[in-house]
Structure formats: structure tokens, C-alpha cells
C-alpha atoms as a PDB file:
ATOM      1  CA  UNK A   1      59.739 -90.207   1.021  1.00  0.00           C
ATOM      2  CA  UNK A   2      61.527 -90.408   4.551  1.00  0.00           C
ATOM      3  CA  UNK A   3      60.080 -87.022   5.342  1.00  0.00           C
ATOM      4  CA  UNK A   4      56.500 -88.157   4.195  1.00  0.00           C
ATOM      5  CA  UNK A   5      56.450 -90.756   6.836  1.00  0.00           C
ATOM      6  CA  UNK A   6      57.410 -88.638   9.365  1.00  0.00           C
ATOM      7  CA  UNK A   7      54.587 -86.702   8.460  1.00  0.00           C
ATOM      8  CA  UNK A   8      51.709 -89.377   8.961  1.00  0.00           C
ATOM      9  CA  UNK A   9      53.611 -90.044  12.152  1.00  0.00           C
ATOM     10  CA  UNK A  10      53.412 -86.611  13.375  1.00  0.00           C
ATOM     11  CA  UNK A  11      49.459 -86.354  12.217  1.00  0.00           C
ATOM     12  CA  UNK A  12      48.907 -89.739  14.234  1.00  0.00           C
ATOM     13  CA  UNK A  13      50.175 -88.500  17.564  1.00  0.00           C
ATOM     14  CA  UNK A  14      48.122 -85.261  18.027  1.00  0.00           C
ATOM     15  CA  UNK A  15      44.468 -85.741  16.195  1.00  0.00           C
ATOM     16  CA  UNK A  16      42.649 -82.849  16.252  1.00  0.00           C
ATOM     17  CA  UNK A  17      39.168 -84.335  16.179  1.00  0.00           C
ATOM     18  CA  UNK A  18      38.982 -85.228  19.485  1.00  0.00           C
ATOM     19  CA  UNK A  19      34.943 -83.215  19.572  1.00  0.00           C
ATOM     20  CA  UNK A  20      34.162 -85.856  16.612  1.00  0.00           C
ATOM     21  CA  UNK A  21      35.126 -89.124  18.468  1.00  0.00           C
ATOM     22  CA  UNK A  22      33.442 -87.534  21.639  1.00  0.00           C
ATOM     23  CA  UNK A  23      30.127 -86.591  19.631  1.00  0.00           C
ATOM     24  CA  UNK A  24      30.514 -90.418  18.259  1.00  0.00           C
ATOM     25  CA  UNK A  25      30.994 -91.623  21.464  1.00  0.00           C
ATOM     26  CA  UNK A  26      27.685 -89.921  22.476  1.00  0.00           C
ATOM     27  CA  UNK A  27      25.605 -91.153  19.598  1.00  0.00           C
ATOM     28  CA  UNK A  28      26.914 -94.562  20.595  1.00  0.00           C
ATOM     29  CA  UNK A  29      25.899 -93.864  23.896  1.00  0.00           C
ATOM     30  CA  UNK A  30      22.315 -92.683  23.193  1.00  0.00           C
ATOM     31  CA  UNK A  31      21.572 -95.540  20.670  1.00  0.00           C
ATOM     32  CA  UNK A  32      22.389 -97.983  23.988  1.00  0.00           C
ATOM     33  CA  UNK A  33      20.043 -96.164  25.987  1.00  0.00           C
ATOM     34  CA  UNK A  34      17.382 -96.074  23.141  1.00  0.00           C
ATOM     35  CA  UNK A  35      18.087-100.170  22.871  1.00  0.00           C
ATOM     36  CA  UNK A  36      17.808-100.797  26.619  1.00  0.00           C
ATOM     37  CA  UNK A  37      14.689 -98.762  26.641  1.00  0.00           C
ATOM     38  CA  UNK A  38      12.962-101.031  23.950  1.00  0.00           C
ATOM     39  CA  UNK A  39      14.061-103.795  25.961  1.00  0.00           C
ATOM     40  CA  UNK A  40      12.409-102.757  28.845  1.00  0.00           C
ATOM     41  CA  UNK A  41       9.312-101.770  27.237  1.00  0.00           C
ATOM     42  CA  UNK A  42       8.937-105.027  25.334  1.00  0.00           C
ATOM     43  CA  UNK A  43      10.223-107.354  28.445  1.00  0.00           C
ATOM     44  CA  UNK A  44      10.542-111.067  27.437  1.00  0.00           C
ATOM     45  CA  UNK A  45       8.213-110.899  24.450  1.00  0.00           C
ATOM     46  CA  UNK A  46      10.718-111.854  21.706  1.00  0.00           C
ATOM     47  CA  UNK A  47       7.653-111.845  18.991  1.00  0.00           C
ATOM     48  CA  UNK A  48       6.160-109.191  19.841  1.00  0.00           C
ATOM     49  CA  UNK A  49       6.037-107.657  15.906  1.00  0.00           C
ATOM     50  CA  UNK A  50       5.133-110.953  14.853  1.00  0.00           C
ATOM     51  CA  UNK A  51       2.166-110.479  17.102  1.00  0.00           C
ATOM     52  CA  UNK A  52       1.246-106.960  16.193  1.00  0.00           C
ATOM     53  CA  UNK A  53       1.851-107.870  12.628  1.00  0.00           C
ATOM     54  CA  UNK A  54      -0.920-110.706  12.748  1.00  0.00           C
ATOM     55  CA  UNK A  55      -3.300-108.412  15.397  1.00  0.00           C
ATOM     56  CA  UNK A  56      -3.488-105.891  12.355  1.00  0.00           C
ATOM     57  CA  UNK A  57      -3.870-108.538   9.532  1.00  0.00           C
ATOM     58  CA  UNK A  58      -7.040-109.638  11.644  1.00  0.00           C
ATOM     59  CA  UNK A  59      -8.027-106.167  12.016  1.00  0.00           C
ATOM     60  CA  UNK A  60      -7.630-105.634   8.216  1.00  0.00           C
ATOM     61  CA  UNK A  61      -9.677-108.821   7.016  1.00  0.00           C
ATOM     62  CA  UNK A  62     -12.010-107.979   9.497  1.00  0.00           C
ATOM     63  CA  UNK A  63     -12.582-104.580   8.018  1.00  0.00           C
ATOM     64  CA  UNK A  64     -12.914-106.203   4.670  1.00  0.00           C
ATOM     65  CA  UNK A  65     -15.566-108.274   5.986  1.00  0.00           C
ATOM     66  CA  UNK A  66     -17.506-105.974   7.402  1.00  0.00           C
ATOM     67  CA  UNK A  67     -17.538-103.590   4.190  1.00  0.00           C
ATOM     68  CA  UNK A  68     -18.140-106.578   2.424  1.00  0.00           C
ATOM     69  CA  UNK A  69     -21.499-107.454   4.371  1.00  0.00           C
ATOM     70  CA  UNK A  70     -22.265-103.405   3.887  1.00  0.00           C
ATOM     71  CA  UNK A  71     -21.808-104.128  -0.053  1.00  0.00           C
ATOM     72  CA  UNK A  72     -24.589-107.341   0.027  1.00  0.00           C
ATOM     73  CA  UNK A  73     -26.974-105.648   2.138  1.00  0.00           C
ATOM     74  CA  UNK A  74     -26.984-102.767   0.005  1.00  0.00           C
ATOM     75  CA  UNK A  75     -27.347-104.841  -3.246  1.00  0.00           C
ATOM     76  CA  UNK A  76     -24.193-104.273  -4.806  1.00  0.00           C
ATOM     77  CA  UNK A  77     -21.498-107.534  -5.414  1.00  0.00           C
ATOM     78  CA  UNK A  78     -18.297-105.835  -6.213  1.00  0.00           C
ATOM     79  CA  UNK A  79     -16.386-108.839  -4.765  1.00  0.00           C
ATOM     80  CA  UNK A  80     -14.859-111.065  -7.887  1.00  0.00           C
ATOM     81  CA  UNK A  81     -14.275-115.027  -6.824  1.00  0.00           C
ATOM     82  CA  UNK A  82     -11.878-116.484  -9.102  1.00  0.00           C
ATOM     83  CA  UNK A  83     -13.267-119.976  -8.077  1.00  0.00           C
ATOM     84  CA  UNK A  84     -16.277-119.127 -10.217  1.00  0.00           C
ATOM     85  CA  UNK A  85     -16.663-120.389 -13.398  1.00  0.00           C
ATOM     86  CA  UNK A  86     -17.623-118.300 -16.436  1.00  0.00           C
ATOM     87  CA  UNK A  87     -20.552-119.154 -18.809  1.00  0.00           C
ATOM     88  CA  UNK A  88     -20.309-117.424 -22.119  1.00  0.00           C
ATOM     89  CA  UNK A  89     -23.302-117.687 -24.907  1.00  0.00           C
ATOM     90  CA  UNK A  90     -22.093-115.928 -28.276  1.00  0.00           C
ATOM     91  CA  UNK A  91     -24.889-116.682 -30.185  1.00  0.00           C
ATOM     92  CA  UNK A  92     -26.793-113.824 -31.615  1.00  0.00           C
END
């Protein structure tokens, strides 16, 4: 048991994956870069996916609008309101 310990001690003072923590140290490095970059290319808008996320939910219903307007002039009502209500005659 004694000579186990002296073991772990002797694998704790000389590490030999010093070009792992180096290559971690550079990923760590690169990833603070990548953050500072975002930084400066977004400035002070904090919301700035809330904004793109609501420019391309505008952009969406506005494409459904228009194909919608494309569907009446052409004749064709694919568009299904739930509001509606629903008359049913089942006599023969």
C-alpha cells in the first residue's frame, strides 16, 4: 500500500501531457477570441436575436400573406378558419 502511494506521488510530479494542457490552453484561448469577436460585431445590442428572431417571423407571415392573396386571386381557398362554423344537412 505504502509503495502505491509513492507511486501516485511520483506520477503527480512529472505529467507527461504537458502538449494536452497546452492544446487546451489554446482552444481556451481561441474560444475568447471567437467571444470577443461576437462582441464586437454585435456592440451594445443585447437583443439582437430577439430582433432577428421577430424580423424573420414578419418575413414569414408576410410570405404567407402574399401566397395567400396568390391563392384568392387565382380562385382557389385552401386556407381553413377554425372560427367558422360548420352547417351540416343529412337529409337525403
Amino acid at each position: 500500500m505504502h509503495k502505491f502511494a509513492l507511486e501516485v506521488d511520483h506520477n503527480m510530479a512529472e505529467p507527461h501531457n504537458y502538449r494536452t494542457v497546452g492544446y487546451s490552453m489554446i482552444m481556451v484561448a481561441a474560444s475568447l477570441v471567437v467571444i470577443a469577436l461576437l462582441y464586437l460585431a454585435i456592440g451594445d445590442d443585447v437583443l439582437y436575436s430577439d430582433r432577428v428572431g421577430k424580423q424573420k417571423q414578419f418575413e414569414y407571415n408576410q410570405m404567407l400573406e402574399e401566397e395567400k392573396a396568390k391563392q384568392e386571386q387565382a380562385g382557389k381557398d385552401l386556407s381553413v378558419d377554425l372560427g367558422e362554423s360548420i352547417v351540416m344537412d343529412n337529409k337525403p
